[in-house]
Protein backbone atom coordinates (compact mmCIF):
# COMPACT_ATOMS: atom_id res chain seq x y z
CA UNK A 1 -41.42 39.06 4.54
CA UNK A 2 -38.81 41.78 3.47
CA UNK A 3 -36.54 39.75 6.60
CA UNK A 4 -37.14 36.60 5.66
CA UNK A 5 -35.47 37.34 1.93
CA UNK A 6 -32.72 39.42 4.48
CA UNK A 7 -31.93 36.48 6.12
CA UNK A 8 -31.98 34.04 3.40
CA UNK A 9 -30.04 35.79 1.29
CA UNK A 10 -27.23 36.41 4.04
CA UNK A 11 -27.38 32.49 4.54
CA UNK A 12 -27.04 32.22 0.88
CA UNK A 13 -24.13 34.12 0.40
CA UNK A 14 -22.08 33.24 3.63
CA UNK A 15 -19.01 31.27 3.62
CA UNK A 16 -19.47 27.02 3.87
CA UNK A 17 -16.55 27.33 6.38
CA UNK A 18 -19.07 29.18 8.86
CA UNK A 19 -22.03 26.78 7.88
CA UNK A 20 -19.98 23.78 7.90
CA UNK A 21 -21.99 22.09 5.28
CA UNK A 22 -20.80 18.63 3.77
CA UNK A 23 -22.61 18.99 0.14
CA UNK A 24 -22.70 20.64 -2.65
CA UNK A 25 -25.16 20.72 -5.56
CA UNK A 26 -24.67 21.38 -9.00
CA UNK A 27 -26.00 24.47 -9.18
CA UNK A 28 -23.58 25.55 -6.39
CA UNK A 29 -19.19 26.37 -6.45
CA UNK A 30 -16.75 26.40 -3.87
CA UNK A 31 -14.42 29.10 -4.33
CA UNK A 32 -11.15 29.58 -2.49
CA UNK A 33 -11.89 30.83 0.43
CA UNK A 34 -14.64 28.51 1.36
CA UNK A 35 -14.64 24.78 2.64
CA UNK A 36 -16.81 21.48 2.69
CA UNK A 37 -16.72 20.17 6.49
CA UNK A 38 -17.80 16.35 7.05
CA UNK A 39 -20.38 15.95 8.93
CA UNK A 40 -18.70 14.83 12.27
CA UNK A 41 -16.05 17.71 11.96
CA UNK A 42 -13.32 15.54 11.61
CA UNK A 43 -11.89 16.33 7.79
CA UNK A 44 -12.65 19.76 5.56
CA UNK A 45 -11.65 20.29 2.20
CA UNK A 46 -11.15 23.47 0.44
CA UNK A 47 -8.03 25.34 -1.59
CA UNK A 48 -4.90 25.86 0.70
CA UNK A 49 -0.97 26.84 -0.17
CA UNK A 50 1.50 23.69 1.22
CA UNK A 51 4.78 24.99 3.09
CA UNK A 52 6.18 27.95 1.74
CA UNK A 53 4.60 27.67 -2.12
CA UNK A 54 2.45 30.17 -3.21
CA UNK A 55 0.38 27.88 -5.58
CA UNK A 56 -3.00 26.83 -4.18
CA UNK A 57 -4.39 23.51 -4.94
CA UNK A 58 -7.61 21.51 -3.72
CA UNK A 59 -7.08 19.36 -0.90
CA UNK A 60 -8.45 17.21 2.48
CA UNK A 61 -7.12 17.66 5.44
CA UNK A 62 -8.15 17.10 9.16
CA UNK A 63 -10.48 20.34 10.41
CA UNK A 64 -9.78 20.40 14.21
CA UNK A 65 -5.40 19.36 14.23
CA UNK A 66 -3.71 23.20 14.84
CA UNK A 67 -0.97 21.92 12.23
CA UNK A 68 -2.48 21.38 8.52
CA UNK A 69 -2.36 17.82 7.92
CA UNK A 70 -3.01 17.40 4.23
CA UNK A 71 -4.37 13.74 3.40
CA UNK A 72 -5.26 14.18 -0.37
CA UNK A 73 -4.86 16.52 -2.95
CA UNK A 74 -6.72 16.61 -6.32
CA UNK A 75 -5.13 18.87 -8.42
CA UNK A 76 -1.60 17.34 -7.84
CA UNK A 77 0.59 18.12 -10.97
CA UNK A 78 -1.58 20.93 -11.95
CA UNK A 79 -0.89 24.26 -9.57
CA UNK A 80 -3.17 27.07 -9.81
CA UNK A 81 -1.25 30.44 -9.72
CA UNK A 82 -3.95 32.78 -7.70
CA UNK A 83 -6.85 32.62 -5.57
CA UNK A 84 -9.44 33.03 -7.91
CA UNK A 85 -10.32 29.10 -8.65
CA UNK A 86 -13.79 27.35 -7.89
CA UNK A 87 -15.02 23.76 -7.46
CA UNK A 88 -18.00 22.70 -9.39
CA UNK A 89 -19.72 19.76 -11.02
CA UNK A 90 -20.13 20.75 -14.82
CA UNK A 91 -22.94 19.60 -16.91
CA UNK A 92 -21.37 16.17 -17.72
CA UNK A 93 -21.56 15.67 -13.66
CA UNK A 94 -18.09 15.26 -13.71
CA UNK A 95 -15.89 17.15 -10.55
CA UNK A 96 -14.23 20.56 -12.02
CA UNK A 97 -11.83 22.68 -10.87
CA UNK A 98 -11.95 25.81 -13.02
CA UNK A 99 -10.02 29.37 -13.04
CA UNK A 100 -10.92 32.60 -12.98
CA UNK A 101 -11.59 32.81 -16.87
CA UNK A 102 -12.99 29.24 -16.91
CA UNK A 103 -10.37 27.72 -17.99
CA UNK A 104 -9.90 23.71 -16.92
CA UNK A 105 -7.35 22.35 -14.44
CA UNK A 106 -8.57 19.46 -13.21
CA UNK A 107 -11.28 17.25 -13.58
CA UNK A 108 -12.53 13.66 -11.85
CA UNK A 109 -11.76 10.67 -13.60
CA UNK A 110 -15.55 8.88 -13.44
CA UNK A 111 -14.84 4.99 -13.57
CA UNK A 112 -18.75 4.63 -14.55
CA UNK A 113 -20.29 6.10 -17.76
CA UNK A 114 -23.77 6.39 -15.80
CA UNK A 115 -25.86 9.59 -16.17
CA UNK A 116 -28.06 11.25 -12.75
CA UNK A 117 -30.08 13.59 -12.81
CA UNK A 118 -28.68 15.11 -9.56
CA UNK A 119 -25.35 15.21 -8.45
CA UNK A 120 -23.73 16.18 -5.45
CA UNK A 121 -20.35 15.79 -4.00
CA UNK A 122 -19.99 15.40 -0.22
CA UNK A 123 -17.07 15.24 2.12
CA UNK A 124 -17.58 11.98 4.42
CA UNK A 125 -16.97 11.41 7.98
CA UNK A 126 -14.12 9.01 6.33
CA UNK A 127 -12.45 11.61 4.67
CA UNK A 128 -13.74 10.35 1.29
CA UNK A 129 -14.96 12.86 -1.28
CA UNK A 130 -17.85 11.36 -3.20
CA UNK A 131 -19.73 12.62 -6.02
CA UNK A 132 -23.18 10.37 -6.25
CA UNK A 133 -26.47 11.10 -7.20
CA UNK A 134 -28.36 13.13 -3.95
CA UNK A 135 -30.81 10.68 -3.98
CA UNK A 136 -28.70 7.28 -3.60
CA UNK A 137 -26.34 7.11 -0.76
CA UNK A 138 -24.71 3.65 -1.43
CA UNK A 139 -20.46 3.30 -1.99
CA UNK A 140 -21.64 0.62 -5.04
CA UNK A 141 -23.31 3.76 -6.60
CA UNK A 142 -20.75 6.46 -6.70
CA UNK A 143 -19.84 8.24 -9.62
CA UNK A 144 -16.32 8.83 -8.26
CA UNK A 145 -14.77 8.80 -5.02
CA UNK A 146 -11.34 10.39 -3.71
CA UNK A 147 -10.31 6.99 -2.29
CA UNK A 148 -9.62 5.45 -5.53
CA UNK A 149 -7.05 8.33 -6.62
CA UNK A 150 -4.94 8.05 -3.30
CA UNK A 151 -2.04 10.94 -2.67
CA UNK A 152 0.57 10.31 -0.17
CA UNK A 153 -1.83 9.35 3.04
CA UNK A 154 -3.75 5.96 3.63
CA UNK A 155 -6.67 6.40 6.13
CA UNK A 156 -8.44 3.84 7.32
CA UNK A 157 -11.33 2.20 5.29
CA UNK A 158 -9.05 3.19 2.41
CA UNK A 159 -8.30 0.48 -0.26
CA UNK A 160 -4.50 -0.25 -1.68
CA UNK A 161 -4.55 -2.63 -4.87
CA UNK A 162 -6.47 -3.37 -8.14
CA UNK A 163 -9.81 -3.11 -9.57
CA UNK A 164 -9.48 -5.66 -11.95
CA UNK A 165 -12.79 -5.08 -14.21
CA UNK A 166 -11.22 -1.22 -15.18
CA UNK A 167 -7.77 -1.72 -14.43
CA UNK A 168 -8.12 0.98 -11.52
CA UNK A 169 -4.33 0.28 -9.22
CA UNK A 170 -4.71 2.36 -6.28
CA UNK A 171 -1.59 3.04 -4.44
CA UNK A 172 0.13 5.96 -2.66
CA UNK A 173 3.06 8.26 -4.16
CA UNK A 174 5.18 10.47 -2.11
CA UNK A 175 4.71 14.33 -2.64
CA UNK A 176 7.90 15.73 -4.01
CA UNK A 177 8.80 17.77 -1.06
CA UNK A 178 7.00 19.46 1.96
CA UNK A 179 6.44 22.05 -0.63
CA UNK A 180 5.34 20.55 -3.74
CA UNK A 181 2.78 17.97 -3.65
CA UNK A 182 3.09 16.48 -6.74
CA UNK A 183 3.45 12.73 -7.28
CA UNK A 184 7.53 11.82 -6.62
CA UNK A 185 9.40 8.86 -7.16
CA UNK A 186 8.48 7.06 -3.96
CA UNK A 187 5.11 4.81 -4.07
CA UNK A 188 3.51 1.84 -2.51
CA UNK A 189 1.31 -0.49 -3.91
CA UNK A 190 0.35 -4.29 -4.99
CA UNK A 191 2.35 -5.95 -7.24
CA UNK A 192 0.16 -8.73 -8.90
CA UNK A 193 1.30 -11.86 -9.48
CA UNK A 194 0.38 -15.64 -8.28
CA UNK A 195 0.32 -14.17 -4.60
CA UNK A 196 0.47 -10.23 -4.64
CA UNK A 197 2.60 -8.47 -2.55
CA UNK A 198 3.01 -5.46 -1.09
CA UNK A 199 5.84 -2.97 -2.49
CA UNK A 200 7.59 0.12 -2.28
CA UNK A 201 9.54 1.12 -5.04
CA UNK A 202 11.85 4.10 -5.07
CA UNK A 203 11.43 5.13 -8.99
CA UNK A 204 11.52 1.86 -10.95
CA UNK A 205 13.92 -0.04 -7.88
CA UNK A 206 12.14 -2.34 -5.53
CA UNK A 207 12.80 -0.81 -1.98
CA UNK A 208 10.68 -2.72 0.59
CA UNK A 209 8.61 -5.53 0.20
CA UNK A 210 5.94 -6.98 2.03
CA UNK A 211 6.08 -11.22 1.55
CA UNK A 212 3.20 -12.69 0.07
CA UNK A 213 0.15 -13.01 2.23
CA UNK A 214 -0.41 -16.35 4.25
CA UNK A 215 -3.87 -16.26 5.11
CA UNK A 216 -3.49 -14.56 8.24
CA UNK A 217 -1.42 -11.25 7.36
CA UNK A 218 1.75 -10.57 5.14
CA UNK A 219 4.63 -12.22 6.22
CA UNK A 220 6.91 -9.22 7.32
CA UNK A 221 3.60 -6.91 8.19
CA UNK A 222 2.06 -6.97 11.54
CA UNK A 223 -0.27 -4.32 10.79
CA UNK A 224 -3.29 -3.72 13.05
CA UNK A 225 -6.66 -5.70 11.53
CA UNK A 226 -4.83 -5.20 8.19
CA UNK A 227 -7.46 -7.01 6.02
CA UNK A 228 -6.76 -8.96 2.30
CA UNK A 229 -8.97 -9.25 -0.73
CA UNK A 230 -8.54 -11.02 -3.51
CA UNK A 231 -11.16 -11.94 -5.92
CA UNK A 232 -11.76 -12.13 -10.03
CA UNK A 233 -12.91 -8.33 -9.48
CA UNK A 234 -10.43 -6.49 -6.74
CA UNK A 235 -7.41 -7.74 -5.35
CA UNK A 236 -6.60 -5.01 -2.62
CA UNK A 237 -5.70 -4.24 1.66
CA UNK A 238 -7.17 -1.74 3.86
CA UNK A 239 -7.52 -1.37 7.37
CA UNK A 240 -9.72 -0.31 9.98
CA UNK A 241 -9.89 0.90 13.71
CA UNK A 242 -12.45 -0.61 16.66
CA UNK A 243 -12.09 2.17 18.36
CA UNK A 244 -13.24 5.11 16.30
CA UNK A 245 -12.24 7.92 17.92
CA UNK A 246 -8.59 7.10 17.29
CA UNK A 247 -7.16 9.40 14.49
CA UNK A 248 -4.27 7.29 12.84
CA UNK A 249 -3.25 7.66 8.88
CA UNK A 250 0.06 6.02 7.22
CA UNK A 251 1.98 8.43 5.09
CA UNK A 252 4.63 7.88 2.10
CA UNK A 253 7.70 10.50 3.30
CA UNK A 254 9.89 10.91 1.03
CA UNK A 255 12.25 12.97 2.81
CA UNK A 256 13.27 9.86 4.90
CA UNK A 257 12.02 7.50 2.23
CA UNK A 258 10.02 5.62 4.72
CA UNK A 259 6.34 4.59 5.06
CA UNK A 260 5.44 6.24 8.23
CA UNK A 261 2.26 5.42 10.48
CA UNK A 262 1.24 8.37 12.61
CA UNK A 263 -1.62 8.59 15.73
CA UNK A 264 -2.69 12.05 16.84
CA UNK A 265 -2.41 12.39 20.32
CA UNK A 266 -5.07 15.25 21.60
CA UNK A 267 -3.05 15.93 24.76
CA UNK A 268 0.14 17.13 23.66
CA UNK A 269 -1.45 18.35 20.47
CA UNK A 270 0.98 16.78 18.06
CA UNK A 271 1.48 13.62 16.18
CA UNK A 272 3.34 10.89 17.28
CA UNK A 273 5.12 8.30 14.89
CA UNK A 274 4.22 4.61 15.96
CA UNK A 275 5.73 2.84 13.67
CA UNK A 276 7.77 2.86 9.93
CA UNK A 277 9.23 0.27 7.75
CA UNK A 278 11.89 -0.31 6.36
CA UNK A 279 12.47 -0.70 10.21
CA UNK A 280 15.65 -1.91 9.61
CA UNK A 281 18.49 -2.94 7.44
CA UNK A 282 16.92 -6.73 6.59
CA UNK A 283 13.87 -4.54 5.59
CA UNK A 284 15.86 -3.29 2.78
CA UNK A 285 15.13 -5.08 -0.25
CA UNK A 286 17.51 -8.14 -0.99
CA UNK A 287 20.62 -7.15 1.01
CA UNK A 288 21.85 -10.54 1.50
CA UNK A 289 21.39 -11.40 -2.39
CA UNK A 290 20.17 -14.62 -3.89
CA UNK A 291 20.01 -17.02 -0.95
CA UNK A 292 21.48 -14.85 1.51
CA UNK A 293 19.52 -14.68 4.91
CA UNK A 294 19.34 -11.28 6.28
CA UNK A 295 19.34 -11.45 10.63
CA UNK A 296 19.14 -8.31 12.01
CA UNK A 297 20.32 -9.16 15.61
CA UNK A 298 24.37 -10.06 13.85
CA UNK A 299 27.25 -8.77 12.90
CA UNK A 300 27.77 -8.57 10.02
CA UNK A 301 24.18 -9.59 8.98
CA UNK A 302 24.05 -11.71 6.25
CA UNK A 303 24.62 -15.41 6.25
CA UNK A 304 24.44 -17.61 3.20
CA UNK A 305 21.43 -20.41 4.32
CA UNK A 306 22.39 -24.29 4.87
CA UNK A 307 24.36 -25.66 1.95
CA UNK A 308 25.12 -22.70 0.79
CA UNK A 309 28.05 -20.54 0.03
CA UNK A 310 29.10 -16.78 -0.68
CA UNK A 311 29.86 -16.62 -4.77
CA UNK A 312 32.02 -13.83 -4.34
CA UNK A 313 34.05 -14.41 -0.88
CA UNK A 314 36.10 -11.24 -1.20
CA UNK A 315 32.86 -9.22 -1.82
CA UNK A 316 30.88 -10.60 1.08
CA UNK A 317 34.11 -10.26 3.51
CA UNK A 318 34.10 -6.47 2.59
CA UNK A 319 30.34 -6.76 3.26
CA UNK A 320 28.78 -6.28 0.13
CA UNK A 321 26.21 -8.75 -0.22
CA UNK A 322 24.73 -8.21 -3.58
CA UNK A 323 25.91 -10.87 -5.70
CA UNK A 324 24.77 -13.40 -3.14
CA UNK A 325 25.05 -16.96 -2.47
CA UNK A 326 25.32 -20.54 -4.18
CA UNK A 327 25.25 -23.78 -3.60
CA UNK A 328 27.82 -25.51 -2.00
CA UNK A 329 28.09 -28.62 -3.69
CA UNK A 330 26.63 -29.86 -6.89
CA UNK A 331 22.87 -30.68 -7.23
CA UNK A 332 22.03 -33.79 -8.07
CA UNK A 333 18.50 -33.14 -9.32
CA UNK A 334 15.84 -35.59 -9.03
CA UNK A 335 18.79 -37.93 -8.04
CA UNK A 336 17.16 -40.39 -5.16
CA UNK A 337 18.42 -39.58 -1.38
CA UNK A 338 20.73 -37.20 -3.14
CA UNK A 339 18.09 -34.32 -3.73
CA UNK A 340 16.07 -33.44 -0.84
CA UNK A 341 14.73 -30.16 0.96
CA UNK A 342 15.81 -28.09 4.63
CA UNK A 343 13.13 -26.81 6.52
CA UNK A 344 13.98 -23.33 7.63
CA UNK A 345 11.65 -21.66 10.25
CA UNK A 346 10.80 -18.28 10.74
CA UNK A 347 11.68 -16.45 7.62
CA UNK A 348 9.99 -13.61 5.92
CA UNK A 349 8.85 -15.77 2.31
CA UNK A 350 11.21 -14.73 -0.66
CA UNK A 351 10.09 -13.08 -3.76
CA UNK A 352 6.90 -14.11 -5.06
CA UNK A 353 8.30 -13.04 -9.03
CA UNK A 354 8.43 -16.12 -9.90
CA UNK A 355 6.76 -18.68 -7.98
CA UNK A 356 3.25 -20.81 -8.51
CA UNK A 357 0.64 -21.50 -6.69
CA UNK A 358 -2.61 -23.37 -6.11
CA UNK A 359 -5.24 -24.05 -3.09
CA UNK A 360 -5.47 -27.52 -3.80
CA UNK A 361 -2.44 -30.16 -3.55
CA UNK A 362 -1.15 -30.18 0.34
CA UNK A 363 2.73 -29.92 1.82
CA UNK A 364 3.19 -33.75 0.26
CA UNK A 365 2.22 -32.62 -3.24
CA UNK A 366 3.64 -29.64 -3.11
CA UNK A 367 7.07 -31.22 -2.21
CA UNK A 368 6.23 -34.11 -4.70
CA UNK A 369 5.72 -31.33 -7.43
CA UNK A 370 8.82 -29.02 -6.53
CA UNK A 371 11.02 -31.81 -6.51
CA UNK A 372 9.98 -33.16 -9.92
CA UNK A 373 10.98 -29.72 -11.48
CA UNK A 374 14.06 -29.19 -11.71
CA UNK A 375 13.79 -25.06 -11.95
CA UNK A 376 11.82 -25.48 -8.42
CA UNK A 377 13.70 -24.77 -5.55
CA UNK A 378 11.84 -24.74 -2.58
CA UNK A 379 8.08 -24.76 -1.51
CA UNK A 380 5.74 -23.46 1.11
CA UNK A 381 2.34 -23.24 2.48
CA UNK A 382 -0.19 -21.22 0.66
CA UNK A 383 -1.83 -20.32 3.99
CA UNK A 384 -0.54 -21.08 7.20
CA UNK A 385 -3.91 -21.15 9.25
CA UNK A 386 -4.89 -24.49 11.71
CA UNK A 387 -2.53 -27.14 10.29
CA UNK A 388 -1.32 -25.34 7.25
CA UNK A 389 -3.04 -25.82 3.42
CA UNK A 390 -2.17 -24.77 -0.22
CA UNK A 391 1.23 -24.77 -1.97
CA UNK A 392 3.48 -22.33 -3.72
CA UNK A 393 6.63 -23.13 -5.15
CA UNK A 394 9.27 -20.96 -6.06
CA UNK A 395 11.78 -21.10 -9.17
CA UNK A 396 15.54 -19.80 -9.61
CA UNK A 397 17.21 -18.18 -7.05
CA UNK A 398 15.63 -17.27 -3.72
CA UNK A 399 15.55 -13.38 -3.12
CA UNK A 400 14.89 -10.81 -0.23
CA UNK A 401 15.13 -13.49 2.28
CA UNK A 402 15.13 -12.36 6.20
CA UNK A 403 14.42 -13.72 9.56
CA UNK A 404 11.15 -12.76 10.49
CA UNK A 405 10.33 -9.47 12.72
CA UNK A 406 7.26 -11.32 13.71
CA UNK A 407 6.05 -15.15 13.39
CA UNK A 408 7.19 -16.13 10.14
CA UNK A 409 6.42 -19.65 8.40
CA UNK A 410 8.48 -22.61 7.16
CA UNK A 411 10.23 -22.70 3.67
CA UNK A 412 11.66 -25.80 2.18
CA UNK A 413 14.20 -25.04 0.40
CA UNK A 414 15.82 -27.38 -2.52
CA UNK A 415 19.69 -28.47 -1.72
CA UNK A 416 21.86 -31.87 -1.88
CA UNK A 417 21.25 -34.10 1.30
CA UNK A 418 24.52 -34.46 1.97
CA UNK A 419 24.60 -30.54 2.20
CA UNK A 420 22.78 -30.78 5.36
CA UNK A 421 24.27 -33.55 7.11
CA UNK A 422 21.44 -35.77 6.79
CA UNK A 423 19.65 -33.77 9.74
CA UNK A 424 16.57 -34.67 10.68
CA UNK A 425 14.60 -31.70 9.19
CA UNK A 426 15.77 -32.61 5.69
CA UNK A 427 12.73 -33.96 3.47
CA UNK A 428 13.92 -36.35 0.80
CA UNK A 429 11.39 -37.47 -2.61
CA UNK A 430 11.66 -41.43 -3.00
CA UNK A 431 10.33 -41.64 -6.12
């Protein structure tokens, strides 16, 4: 008897890092020094120091790569100063992070007011840090989950976007430096809107942006099995992997202000970049200006599209681009087989800012209704899959315009006839 209590007591007391246990109870704390290991060995969370700061904070990162690879960090903007900090669930069942004299510095935001009897938080095989009740092991019925409070790292299964019934926006922010985790001024996210888009913005400054979605993927993205949402509930993107044993995760660097995608690559024991956008200088946002088509492959790259014209010709000979383009004769709106619309194929869909759309009304009635407004200037499929349906129209000047990186889609954009020649691609409203 007298070993049994031995032995139980020396399980009791030993480190989680040596029993590599996933969970932990209420009545239970992780201090620093000890870790929560998924159950597949893949991710382990516990208190670590980043670079060459001596502040400790609570963080995810992947258990078996030599080189820490931190994927999320909770305590973010709140450091702790020494090595004396725990991780327990308090009496509310909320997540705690408390010092050596109690004190608070950080605590889970729950996005449900429910009460359980028996929490426990547990480190998934996803990387996902859940608290939920022990006996209930369904995503609908967590408490709280580290994948809705995103740092710098998207893994897979991971959602970017809106919860729209508690106003939850998910996105990734940059850490400050390799040093300092803390949010910077470099995130990624959806920007709602009549079709949401992805964005990067570099403090308040739209850097990179995505083009709307089409149905089939966003228009400058080809992003493996990227997948879309949008419902009254969640609008959001995430992406998965067939093959499981792959370990990939995108990344906000701010150093290089560039959204990086990484795979791990067991052999050589490192990480290897596989791709990174902006990829180039047409992935910049707008550098051609209002109506200015950005193609990477010339010199210089921006070209004002058909019918139009620099508005500043001694800006845009010493290549700056900004101010953009204009029309190169008067419009003539509504004015019939004087107003009409060029197809242009292969572009990267401007702006969505201002632009409408709807499901309904085809290509003919979306032209029909573009060209009846006289703010409208040029129209699109909603979704480009099997012969095209849907229709979004865009108003005022065209923005962030590019030739495609990958398939891109026809845009009809709003110009006199006569601009075009009277080619055969131009679409002109008889009515």
């Amino acid at each position: 008897m007298a070993k049994f209590i031995t032995t139980f007591l020396f399980l009791l007391f030993l480190p989680s890092s040596l029993l590599a246990i996933d969970t932990m109870t209420q009545f239970q704390s992780l201090p620093d020094g000890s870790t929560l290991v998924s159950e597949d060995e893949i991710f382990e969370m516990g208190f670590f120091s980043p670079g060459n700061n001596s502040n400790r904070y609570l963080g995810i990162w992947y258990k078996g790569i030599p080189v820490r690879t931190v994927v999320w960090v909770a305590n973010r903007e709140n450091p702790i100063k020494d090595s004396s900090s725990k991780l327990s669930i308090n009496s509310e069942g909320r997540l705690v992070i408390l010092s050596h004299n109690e004190t608070l510095v950080w605590s889970s935001n729950s996005t449900t007011q429910r009460q359980v009897n028996s929490p426990i938080v547990q480190l998934l095989n996803s990387g996902n840090l859940v608290l939920r009740d022990e006996k209930v092991n369904d995503f609908e019925s967590y408490l709280w989950q580290s994948f809705d409070y995103p740092s710098d790292t998207l893994l897979p299964g991971m959602k970017i976007g809106w919860n729209l019934k508690n106003g939850l926006n998910r996105q990734l922010s940059a850490w400050k430096n390799w040093d300092d985790p803390s949010p910077g001024d470099f995130t990624w996210g959806i920007v709602l809107g009549t079709t949401p888009e992805l964005v990067i913005w570099k403090g308040t400054t739209k850097y990179y942006r995505s083009g709307p979605w089409n149905g089939e993927r966003f228009t400058s993205i080809a992003l493996f099995q990227l997948e879309f949402v949008s419902t009254n509930d969640e609008v959001f993107t995430t992406y998965n992997l067939d093959n499981k044993s792959v370990i990939t995760r995108l990344v906000l660097n701010k150093s290089v202000y560039s959204r990086q995608r990484y795979n791990w690559i067991p052999e050589n024991q490192t990480w290897r970049l596989y791709s990174s956008v902006p990829r180039d200088n047409c992935d910049n946002y707008n550098l051609c200006g209002a109506y200015g088509n950005c193609l990477v492959q010339e010199s210089p790259p921006c070209k004002c599209l058909t019918g139009f014209k620099p508005k500043s010709p001694r800006s845009w000979e010493a290549f700056d681009w900004t101010e953009g383009c204009m029309q190169s004769e008067e419009w003539k709106c509504k004015v019939k087989n004087r107003d009409g619309f060029e197809k242009l194929s292969g572009l990267k869909m401007p702006d969505t800012t201002k632009s409408w759309a709807s499901k309904n009304l085809t290509l003919d009635d979306c032209r029909i209704k573009c060209w009846k407004n006289c703010s409208c200037t040029a129209y699109a499929n909603l979704d480009i899959r099997e012969e095209g349906s849907g229709c979004q129209i865009w108003f005022g000047d065209l923005m962030d315009l590019r030739v495609a990186s990958i398939p891109g889609q026809d845009l009809y954009v709003r110009m006199p006839v006569s601009a075009t020649g009277f080619n055969v691609n131009v679409l002109v409203v008889n009515k």
